[in-house]
Protein backbone atom coordinates (compact mmCIF):
# COMPACT_ATOMS: atom_id res chain seq x y z
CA UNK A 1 -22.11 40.42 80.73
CA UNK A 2 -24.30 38.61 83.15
CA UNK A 3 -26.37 36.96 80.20
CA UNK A 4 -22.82 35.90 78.93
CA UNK A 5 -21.90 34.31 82.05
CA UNK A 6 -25.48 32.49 82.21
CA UNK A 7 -25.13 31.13 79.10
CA UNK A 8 -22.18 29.17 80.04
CA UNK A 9 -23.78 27.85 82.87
CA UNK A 10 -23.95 24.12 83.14
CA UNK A 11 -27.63 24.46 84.77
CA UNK A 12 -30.51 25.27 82.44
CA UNK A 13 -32.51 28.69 83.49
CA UNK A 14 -36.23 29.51 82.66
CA UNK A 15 -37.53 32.97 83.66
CA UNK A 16 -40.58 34.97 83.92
CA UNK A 17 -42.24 37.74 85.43
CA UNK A 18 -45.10 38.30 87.33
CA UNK A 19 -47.40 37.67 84.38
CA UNK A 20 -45.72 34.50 83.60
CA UNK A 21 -44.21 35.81 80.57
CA UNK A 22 -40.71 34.31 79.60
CA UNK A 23 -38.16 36.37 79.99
CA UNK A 24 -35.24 34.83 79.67
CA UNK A 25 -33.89 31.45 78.57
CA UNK A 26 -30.26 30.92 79.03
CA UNK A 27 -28.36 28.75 76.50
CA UNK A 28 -28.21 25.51 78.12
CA UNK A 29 -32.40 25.78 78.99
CA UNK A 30 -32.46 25.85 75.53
CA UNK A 31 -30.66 22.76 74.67
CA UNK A 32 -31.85 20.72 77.27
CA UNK A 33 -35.53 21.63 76.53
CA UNK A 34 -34.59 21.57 72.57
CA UNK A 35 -36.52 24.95 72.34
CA UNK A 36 -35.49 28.02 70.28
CA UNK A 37 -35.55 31.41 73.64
CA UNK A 38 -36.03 33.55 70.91
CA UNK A 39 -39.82 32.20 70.13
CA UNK A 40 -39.83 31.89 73.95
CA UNK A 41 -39.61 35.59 75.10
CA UNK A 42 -42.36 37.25 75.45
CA UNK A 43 -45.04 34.28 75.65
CA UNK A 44 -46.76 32.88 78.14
CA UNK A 45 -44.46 29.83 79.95
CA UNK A 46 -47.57 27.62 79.62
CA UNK A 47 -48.99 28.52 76.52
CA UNK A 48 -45.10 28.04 74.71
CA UNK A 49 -44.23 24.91 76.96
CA UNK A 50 -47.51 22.94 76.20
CA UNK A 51 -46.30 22.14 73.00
CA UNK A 52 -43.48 19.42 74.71
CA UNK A 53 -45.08 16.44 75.16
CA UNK A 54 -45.62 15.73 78.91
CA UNK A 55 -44.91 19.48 80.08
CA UNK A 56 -45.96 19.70 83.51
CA UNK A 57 -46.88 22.91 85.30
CA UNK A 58 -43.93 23.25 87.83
CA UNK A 59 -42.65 26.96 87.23
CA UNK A 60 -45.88 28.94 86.60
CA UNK A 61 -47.39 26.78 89.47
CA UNK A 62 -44.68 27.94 92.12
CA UNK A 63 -45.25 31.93 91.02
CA UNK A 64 -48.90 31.02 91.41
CA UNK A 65 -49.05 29.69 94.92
CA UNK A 66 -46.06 31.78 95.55
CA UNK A 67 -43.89 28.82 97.07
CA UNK A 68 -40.38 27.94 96.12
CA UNK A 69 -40.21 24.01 94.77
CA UNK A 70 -38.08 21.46 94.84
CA UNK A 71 -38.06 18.34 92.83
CA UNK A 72 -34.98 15.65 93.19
CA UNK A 73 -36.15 14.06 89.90
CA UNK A 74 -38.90 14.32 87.20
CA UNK A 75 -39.57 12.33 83.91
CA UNK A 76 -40.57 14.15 81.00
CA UNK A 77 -40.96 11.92 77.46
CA UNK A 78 -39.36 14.07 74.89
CA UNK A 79 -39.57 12.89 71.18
CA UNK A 80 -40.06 9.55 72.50
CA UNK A 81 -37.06 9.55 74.97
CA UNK A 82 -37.00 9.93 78.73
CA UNK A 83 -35.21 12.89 79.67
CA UNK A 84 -34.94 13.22 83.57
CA UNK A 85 -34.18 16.74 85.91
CA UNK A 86 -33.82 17.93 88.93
CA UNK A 87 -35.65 21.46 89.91
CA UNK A 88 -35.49 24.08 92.06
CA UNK A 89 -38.07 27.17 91.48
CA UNK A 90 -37.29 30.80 92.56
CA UNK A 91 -39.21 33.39 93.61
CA UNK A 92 -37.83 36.76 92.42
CA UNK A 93 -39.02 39.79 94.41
CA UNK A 94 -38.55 43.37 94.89
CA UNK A 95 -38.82 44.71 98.35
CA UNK A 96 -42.04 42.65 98.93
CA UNK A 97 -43.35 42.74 95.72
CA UNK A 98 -43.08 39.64 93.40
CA UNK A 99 -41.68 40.39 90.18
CA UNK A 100 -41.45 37.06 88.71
CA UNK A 101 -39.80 33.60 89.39
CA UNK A 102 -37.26 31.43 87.69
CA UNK A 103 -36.62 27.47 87.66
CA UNK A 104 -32.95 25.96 87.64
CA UNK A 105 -32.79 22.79 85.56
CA UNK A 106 -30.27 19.85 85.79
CA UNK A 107 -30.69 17.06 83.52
CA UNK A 108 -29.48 13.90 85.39
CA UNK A 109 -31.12 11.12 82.35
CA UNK A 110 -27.63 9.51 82.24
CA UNK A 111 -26.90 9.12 85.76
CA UNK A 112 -30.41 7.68 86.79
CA UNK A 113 -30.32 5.19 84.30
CA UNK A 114 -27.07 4.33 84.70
CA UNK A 115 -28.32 3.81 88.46
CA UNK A 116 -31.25 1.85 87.59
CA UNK A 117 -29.12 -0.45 85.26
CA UNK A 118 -26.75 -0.79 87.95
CA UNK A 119 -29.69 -1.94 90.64
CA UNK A 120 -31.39 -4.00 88.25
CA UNK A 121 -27.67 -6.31 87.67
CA UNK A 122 -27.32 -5.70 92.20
CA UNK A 123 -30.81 -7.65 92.25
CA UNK A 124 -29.68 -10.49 89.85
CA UNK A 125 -26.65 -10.65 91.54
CA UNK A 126 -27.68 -10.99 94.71
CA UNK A 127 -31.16 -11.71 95.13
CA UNK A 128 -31.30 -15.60 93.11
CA UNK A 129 -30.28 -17.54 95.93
CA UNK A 130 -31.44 -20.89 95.28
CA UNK A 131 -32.29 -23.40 98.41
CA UNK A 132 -31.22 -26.91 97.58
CA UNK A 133 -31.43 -28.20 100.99
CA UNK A 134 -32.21 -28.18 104.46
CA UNK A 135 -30.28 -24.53 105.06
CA UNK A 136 -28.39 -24.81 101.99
CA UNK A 137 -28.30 -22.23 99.25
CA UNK A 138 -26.85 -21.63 96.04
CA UNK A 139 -26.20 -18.37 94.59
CA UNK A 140 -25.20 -18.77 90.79
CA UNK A 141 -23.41 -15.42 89.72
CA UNK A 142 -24.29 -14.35 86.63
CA UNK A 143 -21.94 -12.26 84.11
CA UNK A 144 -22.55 -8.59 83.89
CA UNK A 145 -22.80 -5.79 81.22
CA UNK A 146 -19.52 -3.75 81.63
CA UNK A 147 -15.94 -3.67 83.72
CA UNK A 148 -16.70 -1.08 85.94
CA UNK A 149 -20.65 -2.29 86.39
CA UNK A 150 -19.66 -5.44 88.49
CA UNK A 151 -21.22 -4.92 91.96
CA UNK A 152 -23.28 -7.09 94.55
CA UNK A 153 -25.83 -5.79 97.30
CA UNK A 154 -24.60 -7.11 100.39
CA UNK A 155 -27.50 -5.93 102.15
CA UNK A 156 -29.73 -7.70 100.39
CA UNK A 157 -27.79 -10.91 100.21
CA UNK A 158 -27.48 -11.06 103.82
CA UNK A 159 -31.34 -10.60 104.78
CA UNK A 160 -32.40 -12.38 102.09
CA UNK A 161 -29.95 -15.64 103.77
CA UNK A 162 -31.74 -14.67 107.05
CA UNK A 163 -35.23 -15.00 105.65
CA UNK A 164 -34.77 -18.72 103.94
CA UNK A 165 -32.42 -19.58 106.81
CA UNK A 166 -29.25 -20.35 105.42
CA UNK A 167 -26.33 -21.90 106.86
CA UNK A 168 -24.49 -23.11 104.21
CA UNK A 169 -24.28 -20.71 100.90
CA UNK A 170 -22.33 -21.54 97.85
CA UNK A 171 -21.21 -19.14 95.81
CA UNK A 172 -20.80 -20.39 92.70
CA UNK A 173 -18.65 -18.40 89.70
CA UNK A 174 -19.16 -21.13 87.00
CA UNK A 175 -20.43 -18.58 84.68
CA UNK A 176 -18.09 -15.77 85.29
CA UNK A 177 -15.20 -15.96 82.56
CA UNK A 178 -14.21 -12.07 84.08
CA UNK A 179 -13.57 -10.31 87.47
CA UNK A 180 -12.26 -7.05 88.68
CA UNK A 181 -11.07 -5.67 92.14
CA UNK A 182 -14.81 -4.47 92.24
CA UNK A 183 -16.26 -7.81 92.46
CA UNK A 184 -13.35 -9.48 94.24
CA UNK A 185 -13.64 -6.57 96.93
CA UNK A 186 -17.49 -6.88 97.49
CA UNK A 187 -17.35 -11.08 97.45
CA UNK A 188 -14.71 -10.60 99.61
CA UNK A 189 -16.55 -8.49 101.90
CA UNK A 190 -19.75 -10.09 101.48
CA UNK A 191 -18.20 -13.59 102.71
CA UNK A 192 -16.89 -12.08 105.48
CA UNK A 193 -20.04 -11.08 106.50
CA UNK A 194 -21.96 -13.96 106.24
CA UNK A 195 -19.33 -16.00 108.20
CA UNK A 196 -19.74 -13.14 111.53
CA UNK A 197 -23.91 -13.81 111.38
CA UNK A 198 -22.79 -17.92 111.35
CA UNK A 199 -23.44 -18.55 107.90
CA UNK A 200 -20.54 -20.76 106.42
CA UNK A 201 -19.86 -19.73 103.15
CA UNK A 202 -18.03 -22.30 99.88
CA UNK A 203 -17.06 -20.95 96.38
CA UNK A 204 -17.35 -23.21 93.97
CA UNK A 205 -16.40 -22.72 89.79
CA UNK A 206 -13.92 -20.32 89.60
CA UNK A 207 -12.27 -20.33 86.35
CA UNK A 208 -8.96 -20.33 85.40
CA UNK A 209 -8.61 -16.33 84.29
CA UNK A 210 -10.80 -15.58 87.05
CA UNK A 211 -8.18 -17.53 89.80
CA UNK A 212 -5.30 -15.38 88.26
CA UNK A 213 -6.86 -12.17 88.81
CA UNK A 214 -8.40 -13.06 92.18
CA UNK A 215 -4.60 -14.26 93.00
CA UNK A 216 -3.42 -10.57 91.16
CA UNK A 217 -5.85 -8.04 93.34
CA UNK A 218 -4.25 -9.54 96.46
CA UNK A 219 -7.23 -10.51 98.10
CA UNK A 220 -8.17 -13.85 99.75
CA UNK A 221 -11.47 -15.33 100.41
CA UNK A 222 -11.89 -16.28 103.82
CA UNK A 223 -13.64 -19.29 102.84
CA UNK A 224 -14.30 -22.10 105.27
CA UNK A 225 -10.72 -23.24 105.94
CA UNK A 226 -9.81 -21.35 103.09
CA UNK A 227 -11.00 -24.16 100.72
CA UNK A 228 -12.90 -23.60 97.30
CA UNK A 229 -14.34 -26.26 94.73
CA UNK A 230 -14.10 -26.64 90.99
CA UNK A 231 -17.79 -27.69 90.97
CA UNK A 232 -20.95 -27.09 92.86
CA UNK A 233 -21.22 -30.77 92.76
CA UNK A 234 -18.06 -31.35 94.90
CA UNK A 235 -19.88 -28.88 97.78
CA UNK A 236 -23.27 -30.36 97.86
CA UNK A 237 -22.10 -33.81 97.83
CA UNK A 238 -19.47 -32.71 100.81
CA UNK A 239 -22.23 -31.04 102.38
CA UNK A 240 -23.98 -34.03 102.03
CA UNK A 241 -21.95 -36.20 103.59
CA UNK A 242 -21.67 -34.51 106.82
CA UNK A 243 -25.26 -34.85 107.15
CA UNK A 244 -25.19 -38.50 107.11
């Protein structure tokens, strides 16, 4: 009964006893390390794990130094693919005496590249700021990869503005055809920012679908007096004038 109910675990389970024999491999373990348990019992967890390209010593070390490990996330290259886990090693005992240990496998692949996908489109988003004048930036959105993957690094925005000294920053949407409440939320938020450290902020080339479903969400950029421009032209050459 207790095998069945660790074989429809969700976490992966490697065993073995104090002579680092396997000793059991629960269902998932076996699909997430695309091994067969039944070649697994008996052998030695290194000697039967050596054969996946990149296996690293994690369970066999922790029954060795007799610590308990903990890894947030490790890359192994399966089969040419990244697979990525999180681990957490157990020391089994009884009384005092070590009987074995077992490791608790998550696979997480999805999620952290999902994550790095996501940072890689925050950086582009939010890191091109282009100076085009004394204090005046331009930061060109760029079209993303996916509805729900629309999102901008206000952080990062915001210092880098501090380190070229911005005053002025145009956002400009010329190239976005698309928006969501997502986007509109964080521009919204992001604007709002910028204006409380004293950076005045413009929006220039917002296209037609994207003015309809700015207007739809509900939400209202609180632009400098609540203006926006149909082309980054019509700022800079604004902005221009004032200086004159």
């Amino acid at each position: 009964m207790l095998q069945q109910a660790l074989d429809r675990s969700d976490i992966g389970i490697y065993m073995i006893d104090k002579d680092y024999k396997t000793v059991f491999v629960n269902k998932k373990c076996e699909e997430m390390l695309n091994i067969n348990r039944e070649d697994a019992i008996g052998v030695h967890i290194d000697e039967f794990l050596s054969r996946i390209d990149g296996y690293r010593r994690f369970l066999s070390l922790s029954l060795e130094n007799r610590e308990e490990y903990e890894k947030s996330r490790f890359e192994y290259i399966w089969n040419g693919e990244t697979r990525i886990f999180t681990a957490k090693t157990r020391i089994l005992k009884d009384g005092d005496t070590i009987i074995g240990a077992y490791v608790e496998f998550i696979e997480v692949t999805s999620q952290v590249l999902k994550e790095r996908e996501l940072g890689r489109i925050i950086k582009e988003l939010s890191s091109n700021i282009i100076p085009v004048m004394d204090r005046i930036g331009v930061l060109p959105m760029q079209p993303t990869v996916g509805n729900d993957q629309i999102f901008l690094l206000t952080d990062y925005t915001l210092n880098r503005c501090s380190e070229l000294r911005i005053e002025h920053l145009i956002i400009d949407l010329t190239a976005v055809y698309s928006i969501n409440d997502s986007l509109v939320s964080e521009l919204t938020q992001l604007i709002a920012a910028l204006q409380l450290l004293g950076t005045e902020v413009y929006v220039s080339g917002i296209q037609p679908m994207v003015s309809a479903a700015i207007v739809s969400s509900g939400y209202a950029f609180p632009v400098k007096d609540g203006r926006t421009f149909a082309h980054l032209s019509q700022v800079l050459k604004e902005l221009g004038n004032d200086r004159s």
